[in-house]
C-alpha atoms as a PDB file:
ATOM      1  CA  UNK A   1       0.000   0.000   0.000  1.00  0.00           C
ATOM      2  CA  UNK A   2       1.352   3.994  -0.404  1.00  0.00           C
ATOM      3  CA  UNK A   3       2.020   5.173   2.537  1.00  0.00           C
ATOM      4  CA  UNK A   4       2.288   8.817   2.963  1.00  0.00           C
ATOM      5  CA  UNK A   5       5.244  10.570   3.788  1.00  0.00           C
ATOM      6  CA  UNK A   6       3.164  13.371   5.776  1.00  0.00           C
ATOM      7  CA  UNK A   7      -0.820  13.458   6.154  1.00  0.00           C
ATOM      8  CA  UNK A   8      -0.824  17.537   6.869  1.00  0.00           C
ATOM      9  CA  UNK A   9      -1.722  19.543   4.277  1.00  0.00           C
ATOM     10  CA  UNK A  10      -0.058  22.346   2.846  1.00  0.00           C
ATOM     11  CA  UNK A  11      -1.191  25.882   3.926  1.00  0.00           C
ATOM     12  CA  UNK A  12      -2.294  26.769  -0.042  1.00  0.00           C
ATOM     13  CA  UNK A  13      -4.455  23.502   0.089  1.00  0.00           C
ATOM     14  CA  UNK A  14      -8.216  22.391   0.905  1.00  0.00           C
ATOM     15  CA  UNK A  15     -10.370  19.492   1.315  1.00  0.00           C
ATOM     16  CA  UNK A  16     -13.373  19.748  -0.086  1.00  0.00           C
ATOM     17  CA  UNK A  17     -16.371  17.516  -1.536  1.00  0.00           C
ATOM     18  CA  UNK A  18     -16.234  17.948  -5.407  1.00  0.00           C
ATOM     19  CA  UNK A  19     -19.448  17.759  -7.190  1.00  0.00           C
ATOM     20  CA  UNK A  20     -20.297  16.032 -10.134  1.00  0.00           C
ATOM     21  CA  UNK A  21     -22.627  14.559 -12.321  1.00  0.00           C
ATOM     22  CA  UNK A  22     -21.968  11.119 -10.748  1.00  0.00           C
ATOM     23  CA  UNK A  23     -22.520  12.577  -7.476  1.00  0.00           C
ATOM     24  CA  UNK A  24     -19.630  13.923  -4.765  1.00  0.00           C
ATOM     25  CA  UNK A  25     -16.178  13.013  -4.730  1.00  0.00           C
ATOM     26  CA  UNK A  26     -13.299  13.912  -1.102  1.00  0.00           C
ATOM     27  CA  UNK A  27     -10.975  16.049  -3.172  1.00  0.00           C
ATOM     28  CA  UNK A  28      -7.753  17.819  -1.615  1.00  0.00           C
ATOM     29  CA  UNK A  29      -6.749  20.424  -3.899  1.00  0.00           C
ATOM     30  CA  UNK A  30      -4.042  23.185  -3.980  1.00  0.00           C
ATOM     31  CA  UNK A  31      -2.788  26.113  -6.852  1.00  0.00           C
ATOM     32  CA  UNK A  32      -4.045  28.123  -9.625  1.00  0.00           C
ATOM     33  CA  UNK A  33      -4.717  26.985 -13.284  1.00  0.00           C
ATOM     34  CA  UNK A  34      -1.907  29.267 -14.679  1.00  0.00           C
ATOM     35  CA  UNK A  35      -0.934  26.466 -16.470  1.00  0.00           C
ATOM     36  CA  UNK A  36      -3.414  23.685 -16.295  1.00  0.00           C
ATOM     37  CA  UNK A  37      -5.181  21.327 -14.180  1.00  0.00           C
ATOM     38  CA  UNK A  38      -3.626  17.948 -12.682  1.00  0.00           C
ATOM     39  CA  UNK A  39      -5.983  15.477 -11.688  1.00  0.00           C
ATOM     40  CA  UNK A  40      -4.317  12.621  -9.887  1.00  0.00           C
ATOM     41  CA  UNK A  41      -6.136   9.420  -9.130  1.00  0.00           C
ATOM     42  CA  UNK A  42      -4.869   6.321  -6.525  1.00  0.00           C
ATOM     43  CA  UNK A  43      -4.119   3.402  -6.535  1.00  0.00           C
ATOM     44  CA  UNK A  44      -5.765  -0.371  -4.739  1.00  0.00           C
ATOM     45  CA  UNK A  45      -5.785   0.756  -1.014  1.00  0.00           C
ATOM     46  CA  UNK A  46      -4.963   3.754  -1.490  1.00  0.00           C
ATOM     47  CA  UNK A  47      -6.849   7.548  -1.535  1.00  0.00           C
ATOM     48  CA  UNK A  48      -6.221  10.808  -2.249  1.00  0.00           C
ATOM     49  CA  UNK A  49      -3.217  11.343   0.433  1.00  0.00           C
ATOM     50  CA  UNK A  50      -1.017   9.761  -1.390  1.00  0.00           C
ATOM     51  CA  UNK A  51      -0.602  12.958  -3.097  1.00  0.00           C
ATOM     52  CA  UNK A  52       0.239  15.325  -0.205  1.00  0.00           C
ATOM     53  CA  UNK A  53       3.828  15.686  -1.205  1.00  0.00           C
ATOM     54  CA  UNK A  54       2.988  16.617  -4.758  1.00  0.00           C
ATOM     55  CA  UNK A  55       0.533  19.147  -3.912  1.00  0.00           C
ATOM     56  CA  UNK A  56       3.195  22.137  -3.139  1.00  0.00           C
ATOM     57  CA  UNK A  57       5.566  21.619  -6.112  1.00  0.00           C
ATOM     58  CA  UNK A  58       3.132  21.027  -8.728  1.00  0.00           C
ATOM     59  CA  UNK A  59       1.121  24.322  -7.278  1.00  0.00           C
ATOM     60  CA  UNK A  60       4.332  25.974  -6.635  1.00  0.00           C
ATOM     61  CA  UNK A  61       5.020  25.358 -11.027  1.00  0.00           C
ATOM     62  CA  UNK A  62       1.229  26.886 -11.923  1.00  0.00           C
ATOM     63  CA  UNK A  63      -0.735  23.843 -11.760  1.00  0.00           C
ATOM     64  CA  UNK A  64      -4.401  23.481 -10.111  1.00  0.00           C
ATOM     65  CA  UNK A  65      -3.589  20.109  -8.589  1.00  0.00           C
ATOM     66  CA  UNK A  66      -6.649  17.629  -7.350  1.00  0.00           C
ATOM     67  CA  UNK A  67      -5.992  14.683  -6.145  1.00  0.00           C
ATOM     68  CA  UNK A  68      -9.126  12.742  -5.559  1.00  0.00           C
ATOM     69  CA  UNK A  69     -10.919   9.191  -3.722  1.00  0.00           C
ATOM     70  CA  UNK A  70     -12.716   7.615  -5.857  1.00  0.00           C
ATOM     71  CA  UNK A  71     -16.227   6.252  -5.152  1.00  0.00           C
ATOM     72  CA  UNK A  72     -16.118   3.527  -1.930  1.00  0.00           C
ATOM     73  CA  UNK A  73     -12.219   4.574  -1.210  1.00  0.00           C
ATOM     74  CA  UNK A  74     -11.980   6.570   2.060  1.00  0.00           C
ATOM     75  CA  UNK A  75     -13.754   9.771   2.137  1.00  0.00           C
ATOM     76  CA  UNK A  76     -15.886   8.935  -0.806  1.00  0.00           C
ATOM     77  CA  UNK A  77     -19.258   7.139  -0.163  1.00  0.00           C
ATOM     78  CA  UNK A  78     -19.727   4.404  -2.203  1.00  0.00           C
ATOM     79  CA  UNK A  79     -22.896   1.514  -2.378  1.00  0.00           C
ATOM     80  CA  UNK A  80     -22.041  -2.133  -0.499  1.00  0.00           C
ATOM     81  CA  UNK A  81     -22.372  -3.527  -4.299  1.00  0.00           C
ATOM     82  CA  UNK A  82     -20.048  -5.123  -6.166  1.00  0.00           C
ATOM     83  CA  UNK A  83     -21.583  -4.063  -9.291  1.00  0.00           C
ATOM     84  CA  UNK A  84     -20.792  -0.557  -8.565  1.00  0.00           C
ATOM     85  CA  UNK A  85     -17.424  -0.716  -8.931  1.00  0.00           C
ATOM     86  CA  UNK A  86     -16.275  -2.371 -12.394  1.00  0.00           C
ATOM     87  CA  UNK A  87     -14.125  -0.544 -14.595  1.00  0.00           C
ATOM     88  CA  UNK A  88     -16.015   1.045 -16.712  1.00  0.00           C
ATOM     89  CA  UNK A  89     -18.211   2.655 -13.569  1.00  0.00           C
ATOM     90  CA  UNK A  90     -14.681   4.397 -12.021  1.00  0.00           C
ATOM     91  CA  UNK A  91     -14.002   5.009 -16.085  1.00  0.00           C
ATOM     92  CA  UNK A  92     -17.273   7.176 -15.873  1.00  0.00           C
ATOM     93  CA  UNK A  93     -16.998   8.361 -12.491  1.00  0.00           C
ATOM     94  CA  UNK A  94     -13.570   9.207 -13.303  1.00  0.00           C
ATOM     95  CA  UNK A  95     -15.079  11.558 -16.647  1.00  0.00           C
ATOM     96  CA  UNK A  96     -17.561  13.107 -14.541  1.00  0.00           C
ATOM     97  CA  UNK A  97     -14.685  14.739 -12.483  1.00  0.00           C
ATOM     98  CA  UNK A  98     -13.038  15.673 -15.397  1.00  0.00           C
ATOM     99  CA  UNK A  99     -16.149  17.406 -16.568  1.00  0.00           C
ATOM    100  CA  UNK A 100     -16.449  19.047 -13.403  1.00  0.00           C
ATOM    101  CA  UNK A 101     -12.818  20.352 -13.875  1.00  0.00           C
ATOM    102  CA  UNK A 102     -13.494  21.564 -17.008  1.00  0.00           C
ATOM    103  CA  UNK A 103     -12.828  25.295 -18.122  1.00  0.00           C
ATOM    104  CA  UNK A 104      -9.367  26.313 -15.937  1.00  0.00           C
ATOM    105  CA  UNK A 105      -6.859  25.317 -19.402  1.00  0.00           C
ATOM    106  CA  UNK A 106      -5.622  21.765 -20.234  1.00  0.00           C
ATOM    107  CA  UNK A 107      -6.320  18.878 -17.993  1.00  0.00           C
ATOM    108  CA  UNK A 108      -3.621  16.276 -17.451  1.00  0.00           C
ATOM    109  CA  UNK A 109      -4.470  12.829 -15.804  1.00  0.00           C
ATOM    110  CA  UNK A 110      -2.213  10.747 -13.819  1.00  0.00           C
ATOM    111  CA  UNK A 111      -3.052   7.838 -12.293  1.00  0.00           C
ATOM    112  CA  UNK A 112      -0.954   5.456  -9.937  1.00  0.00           C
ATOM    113  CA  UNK A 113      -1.159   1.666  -9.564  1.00  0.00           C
ATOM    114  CA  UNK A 114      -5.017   0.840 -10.150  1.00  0.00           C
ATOM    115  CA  UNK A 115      -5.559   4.550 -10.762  1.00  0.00           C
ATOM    116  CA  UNK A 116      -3.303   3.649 -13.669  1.00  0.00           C
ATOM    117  CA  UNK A 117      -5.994   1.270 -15.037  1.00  0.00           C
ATOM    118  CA  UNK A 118      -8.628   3.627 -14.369  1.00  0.00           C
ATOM    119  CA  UNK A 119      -7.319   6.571 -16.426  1.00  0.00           C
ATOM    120  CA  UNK A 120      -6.433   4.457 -19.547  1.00  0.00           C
ATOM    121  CA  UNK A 121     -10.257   3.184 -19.106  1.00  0.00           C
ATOM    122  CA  UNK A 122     -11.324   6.561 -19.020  1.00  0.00           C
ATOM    123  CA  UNK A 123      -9.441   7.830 -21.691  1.00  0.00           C
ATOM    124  CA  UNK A 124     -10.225   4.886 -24.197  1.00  0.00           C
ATOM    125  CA  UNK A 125     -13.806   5.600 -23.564  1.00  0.00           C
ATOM    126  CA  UNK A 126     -13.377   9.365 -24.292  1.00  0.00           C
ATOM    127  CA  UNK A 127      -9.739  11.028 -24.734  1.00  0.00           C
ATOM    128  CA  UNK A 128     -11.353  14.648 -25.253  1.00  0.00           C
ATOM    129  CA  UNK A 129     -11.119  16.024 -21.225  1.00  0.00           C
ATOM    130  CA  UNK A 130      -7.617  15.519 -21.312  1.00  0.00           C
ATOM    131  CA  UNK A 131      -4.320  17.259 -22.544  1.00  0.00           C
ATOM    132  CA  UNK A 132      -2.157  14.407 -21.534  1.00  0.00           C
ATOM    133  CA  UNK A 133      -2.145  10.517 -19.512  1.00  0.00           C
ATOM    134  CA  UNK A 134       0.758  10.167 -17.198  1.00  0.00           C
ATOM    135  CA  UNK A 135       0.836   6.179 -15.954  1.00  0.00           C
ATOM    136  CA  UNK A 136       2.274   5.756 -12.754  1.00  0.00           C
ATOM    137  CA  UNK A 137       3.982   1.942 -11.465  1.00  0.00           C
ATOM    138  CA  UNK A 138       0.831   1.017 -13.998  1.00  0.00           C
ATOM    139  CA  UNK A 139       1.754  -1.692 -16.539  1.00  0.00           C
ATOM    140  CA  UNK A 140      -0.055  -2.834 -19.379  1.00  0.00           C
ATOM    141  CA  UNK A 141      -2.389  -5.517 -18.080  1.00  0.00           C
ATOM    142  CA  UNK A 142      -2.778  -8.277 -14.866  1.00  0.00           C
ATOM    143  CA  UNK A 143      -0.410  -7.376 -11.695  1.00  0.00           C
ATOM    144  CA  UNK A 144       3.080  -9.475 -11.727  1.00  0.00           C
ATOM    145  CA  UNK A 145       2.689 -13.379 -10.975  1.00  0.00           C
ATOM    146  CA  UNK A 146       3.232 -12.931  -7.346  1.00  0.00           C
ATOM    147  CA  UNK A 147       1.027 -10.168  -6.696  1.00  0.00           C
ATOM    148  CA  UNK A 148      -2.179 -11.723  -8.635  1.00  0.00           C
ATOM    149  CA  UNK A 149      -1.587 -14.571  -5.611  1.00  0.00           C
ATOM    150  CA  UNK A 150      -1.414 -12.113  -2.884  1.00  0.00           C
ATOM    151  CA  UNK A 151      -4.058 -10.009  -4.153  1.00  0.00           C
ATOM    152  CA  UNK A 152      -6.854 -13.351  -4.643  1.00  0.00           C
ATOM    153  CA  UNK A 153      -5.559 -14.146  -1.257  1.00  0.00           C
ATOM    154  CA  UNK A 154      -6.747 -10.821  -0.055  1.00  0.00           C
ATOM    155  CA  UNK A 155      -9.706 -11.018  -2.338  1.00  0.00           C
ATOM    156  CA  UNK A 156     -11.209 -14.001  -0.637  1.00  0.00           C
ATOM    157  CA  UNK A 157     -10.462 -12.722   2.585  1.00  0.00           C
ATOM    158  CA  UNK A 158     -12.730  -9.721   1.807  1.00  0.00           C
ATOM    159  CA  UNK A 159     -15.585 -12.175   0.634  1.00  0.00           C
ATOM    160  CA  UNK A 160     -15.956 -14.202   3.985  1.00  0.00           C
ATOM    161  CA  UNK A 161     -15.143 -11.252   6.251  1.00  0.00           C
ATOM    162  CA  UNK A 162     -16.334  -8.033   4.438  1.00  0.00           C
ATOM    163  CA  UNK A 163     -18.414  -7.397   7.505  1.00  0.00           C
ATOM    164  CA  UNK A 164     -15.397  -7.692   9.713  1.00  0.00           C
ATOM    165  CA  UNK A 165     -12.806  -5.547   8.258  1.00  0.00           C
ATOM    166  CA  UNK A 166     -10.877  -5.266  11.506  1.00  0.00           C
ATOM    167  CA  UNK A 167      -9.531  -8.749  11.456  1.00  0.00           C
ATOM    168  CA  UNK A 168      -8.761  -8.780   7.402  1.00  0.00           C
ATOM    169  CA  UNK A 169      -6.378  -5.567   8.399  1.00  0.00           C
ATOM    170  CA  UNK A 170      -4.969  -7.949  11.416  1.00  0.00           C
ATOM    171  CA  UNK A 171      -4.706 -10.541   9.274  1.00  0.00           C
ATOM    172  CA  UNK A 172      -3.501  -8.287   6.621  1.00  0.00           C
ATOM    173  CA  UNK A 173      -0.686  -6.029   8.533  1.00  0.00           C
ATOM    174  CA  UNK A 174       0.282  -9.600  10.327  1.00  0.00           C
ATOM    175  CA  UNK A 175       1.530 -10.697   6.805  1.00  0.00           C
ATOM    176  CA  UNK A 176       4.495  -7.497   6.718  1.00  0.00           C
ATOM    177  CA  UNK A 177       7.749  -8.546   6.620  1.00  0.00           C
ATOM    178  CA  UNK A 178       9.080  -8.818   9.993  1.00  0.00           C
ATOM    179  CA  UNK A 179      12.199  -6.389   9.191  1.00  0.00           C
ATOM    180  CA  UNK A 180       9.864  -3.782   8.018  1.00  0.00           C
ATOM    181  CA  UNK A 181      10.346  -0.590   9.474  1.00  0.00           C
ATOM    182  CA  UNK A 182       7.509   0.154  11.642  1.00  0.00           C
ATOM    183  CA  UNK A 183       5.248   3.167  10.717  1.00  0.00           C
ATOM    184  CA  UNK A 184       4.956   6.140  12.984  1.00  0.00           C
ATOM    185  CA  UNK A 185       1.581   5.623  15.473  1.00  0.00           C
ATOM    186  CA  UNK A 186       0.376   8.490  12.995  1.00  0.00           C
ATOM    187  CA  UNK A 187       0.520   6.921  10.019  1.00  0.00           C
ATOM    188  CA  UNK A 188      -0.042   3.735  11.278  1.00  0.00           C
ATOM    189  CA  UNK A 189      -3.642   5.301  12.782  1.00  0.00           C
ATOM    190  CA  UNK A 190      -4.305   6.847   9.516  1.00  0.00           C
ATOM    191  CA  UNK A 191      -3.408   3.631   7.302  1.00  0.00           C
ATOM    192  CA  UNK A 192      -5.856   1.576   9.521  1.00  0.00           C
ATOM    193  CA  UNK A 193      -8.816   4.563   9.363  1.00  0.00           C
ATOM    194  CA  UNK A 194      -8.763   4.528   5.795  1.00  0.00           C
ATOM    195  CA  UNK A 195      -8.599   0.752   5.619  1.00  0.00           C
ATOM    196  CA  UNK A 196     -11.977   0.953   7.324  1.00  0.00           C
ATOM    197  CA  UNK A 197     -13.632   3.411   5.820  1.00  0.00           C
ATOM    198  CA  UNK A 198     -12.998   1.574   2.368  1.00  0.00           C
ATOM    199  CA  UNK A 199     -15.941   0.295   1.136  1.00  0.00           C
ATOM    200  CA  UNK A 200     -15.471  -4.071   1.589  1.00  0.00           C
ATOM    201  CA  UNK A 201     -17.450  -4.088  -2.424  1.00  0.00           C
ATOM    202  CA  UNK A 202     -14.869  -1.644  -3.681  1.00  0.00           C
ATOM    203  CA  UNK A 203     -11.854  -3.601  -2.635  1.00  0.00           C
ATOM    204  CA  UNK A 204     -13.278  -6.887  -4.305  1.00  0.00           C
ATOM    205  CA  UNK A 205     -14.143  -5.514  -7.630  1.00  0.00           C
ATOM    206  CA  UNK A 206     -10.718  -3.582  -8.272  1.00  0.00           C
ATOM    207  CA  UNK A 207      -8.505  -6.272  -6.516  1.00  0.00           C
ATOM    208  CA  UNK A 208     -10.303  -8.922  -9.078  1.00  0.00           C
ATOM    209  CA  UNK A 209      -9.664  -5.770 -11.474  1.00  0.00           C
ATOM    210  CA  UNK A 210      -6.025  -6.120 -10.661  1.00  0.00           C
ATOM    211  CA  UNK A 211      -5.445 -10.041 -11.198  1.00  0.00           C
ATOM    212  CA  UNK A 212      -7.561  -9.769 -14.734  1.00  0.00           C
ATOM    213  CA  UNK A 213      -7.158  -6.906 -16.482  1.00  0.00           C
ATOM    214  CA  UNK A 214      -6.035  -7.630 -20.063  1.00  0.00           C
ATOM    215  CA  UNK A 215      -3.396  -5.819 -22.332  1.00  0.00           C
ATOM    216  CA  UNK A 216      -5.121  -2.917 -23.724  1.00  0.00           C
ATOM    217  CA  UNK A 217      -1.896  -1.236 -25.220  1.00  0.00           C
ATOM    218  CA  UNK A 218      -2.581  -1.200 -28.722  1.00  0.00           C
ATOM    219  CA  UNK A 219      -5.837   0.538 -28.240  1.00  0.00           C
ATOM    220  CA  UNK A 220      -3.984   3.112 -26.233  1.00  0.00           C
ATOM    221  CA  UNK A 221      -1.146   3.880 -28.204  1.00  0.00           C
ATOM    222  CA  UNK A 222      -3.935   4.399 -31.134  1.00  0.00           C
ATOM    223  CA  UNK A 223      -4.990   7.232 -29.395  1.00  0.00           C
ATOM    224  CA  UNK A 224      -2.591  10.715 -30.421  1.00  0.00           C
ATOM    225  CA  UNK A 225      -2.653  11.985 -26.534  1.00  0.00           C
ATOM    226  CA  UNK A 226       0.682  12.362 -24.811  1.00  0.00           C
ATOM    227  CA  UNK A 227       1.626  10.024 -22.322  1.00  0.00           C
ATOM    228  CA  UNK A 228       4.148   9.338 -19.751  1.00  0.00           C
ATOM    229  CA  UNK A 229       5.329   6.057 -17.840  1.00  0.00           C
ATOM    230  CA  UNK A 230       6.713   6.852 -14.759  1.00  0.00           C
ATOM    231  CA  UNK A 231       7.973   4.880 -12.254  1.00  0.00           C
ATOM    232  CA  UNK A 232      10.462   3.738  -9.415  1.00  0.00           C
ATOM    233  CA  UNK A 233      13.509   1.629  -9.926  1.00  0.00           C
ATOM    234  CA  UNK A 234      12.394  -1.016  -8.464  1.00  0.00           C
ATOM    235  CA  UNK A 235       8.502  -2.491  -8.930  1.00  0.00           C
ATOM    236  CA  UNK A 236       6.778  -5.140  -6.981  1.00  0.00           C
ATOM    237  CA  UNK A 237       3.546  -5.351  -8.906  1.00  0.00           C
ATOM    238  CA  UNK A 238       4.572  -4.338 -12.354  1.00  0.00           C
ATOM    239  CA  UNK A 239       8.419  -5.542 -12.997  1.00  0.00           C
ATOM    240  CA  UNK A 240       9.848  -2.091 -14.428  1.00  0.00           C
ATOM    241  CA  UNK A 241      11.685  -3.435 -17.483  1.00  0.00           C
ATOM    242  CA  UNK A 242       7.379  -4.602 -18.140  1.00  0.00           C
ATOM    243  CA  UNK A 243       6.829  -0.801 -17.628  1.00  0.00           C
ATOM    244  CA  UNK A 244       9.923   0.407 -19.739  1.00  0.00           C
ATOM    245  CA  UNK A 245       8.404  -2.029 -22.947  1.00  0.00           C
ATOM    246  CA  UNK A 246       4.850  -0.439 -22.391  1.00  0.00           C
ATOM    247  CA  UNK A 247       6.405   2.343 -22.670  1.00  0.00           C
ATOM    248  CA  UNK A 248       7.959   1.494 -26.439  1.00  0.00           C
ATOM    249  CA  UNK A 249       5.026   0.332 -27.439  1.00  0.00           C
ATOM    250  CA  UNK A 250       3.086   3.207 -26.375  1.00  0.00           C
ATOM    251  CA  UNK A 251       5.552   5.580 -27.967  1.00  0.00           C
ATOM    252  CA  UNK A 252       5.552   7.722 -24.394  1.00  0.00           C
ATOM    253  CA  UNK A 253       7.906   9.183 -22.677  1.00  0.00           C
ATOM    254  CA  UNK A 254       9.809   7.551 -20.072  1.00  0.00           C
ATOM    255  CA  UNK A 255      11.306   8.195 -16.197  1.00  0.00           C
ATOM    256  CA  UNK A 256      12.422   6.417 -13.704  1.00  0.00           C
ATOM    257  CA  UNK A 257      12.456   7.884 -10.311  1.00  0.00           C
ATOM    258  CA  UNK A 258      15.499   6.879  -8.460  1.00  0.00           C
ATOM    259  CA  UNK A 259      15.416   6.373  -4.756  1.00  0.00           C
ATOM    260  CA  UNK A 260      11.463   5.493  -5.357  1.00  0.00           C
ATOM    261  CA  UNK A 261       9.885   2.190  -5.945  1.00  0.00           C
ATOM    262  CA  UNK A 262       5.789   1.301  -5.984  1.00  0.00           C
ATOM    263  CA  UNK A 263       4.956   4.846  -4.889  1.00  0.00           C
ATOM    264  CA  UNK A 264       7.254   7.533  -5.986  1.00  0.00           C
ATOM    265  CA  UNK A 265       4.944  10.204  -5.694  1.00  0.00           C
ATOM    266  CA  UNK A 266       5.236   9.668  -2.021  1.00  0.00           C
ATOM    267  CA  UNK A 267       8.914   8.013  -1.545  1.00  0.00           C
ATOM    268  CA  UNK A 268      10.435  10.833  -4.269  1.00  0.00           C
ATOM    269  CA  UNK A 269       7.962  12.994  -4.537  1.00  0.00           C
ATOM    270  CA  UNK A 270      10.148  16.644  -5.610  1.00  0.00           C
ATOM    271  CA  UNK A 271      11.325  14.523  -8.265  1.00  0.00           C
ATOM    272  CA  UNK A 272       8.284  12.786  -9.454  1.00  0.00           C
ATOM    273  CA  UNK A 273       6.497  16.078  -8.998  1.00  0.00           C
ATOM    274  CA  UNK A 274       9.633  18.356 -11.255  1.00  0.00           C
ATOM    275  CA  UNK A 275       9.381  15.123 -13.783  1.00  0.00           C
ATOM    276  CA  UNK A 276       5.023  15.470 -14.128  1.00  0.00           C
ATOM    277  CA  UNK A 277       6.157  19.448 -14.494  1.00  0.00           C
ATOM    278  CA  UNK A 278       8.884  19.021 -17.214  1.00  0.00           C
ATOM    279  CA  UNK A 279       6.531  16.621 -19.559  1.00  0.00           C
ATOM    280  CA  UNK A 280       3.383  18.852 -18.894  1.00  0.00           C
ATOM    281  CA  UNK A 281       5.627  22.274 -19.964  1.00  0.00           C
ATOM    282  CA  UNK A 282       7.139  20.486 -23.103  1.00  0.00           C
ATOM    283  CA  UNK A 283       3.492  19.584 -24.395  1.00  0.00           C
ATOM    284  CA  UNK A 284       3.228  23.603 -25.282  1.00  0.00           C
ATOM    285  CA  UNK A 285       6.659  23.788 -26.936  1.00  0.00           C
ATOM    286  CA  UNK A 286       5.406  21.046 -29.567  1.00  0.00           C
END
């Protein structure tokens, strides 16, 4: 999971409720449009605070920057049906924020892990919102080998004990690696809260999303938007040399974050956040 390096936002950001079409959406959001709107979506256990270390930079370089949950994850209500959450619902939900975006200049998407899987459904349904697709430790279809095993582990877990989430999280945080570094009672608090107030329904359908979703590269790379593949050095769900051929194949750009691995928005983030800037700023040169 992407654990954030801070959970305190910057003084130039809010949270807010953002409303759309598709109904209301926990947003944190910081900057002006001078140059465009960012709209950055998470990953599988993951929300909107995974961004907190981008927020500053990317407002800091004239970027609106909203980071968002997406329907079920956190701060986000979502229904206790499974249906609710396919792909092609957060594909839609996903559009409707864009829509509600609209009007402050060009809109670039990024999207992290699952969020990653999300945006390239969104944008193969309707490219038009956006400027550009930025794909972040997201590879071109089904989570590595290892992970699908982990994740259908998890998966079942969820469907006995979805009305017990407490114990999956036991069960769950029991599994870490036993030289892991502990987290600080903060974060460890704020990794369990959110944990909780994930909709059970939306953890099924995009952890099944993960183990199943097929290689939809060709269709992407048909589409003339800009893109970007971005990553760590080191990936446990997507092997990066796996992200590097995606890359080829899309005919994107390419960066890999050093000192970062899954989550580089929050283990490099002034990097990852001068790297989103530099691609963004090059797409007006052209």
């Amino acid at each position: 999971m992407s654990k954030p390096p801070r959970l305190t936002l910057p003084p130039a950001a809010r949270a807010y409720r953002l409303a759309t079409a598709r109904g209301e959406f926990a947003v944190h959001e910081a900057g002006e449009p001078v140059h465009g709107t960012a709209l950055l979506v998470p990953g599988y256990t993951g929300s909107k605070e995974d961004f907190i270390a981008l927020l500053e930079p990317l407002a800091a370089a004239g970027f609106r920057v909203v980071a968002v949950d997406g329907r079920g994850q956190y701060e986000s209500p979502g229904p206790r049906e499974e249906s609710a959450y396919e792909l092609h619902e957060l594909a839609l939900d996903l559009l409707a924020q864009a829509s509600a975006l609209a009007g402050a200049g060009p809109l670039h998407l990024v999207g992290h892990s699952l969020g990653g899987l999300i945006s390239r459904a969104a944008v193969l349904r309707d490219p038009s919102p956006f400027t550009s697709l930025t794909l972040m430790s997201s590879g071109p279809a089904a989570i590595s080998e290892e992970q699908r095993a982990r994740t259908k582990l998890l998966v079942a877990a969820l469907e006995a004990m979805r009305d017990d989430m407490p114990a999956v999280w036991a069960a769950m945080r029991a599994q870490d690696p036993a030289d892991a570094v502990p987290d600080s009672p903060e974060l460890a608090a704020f990794l369990r809260e959110r944990w909780l107030a994930t909709v059970p329904e939306q953890l099924i359908t995009t952890g099944r999303v993960l183990v199943s979703e097929p290689d939809r590269v060709a269709e992407l790379a048909a589409l003339p938007l800009p893109k970007l593949v971005l990553s760590g050095v080191v990936d446990y769900a997507w092997p990066v040399p796996l992200m590097d051929e995606m890359a080829a194949r899309l005919g994107a750009s390419r960066v890999v974050v050093e000192g970062a691995e899954h989550s580089p928005n929050a283990e490099n983030p002034q990097v990852t956040a001068g790297s989103l800037v530099t691609f963004w700023r090059s797409l007006t040169l052209q």
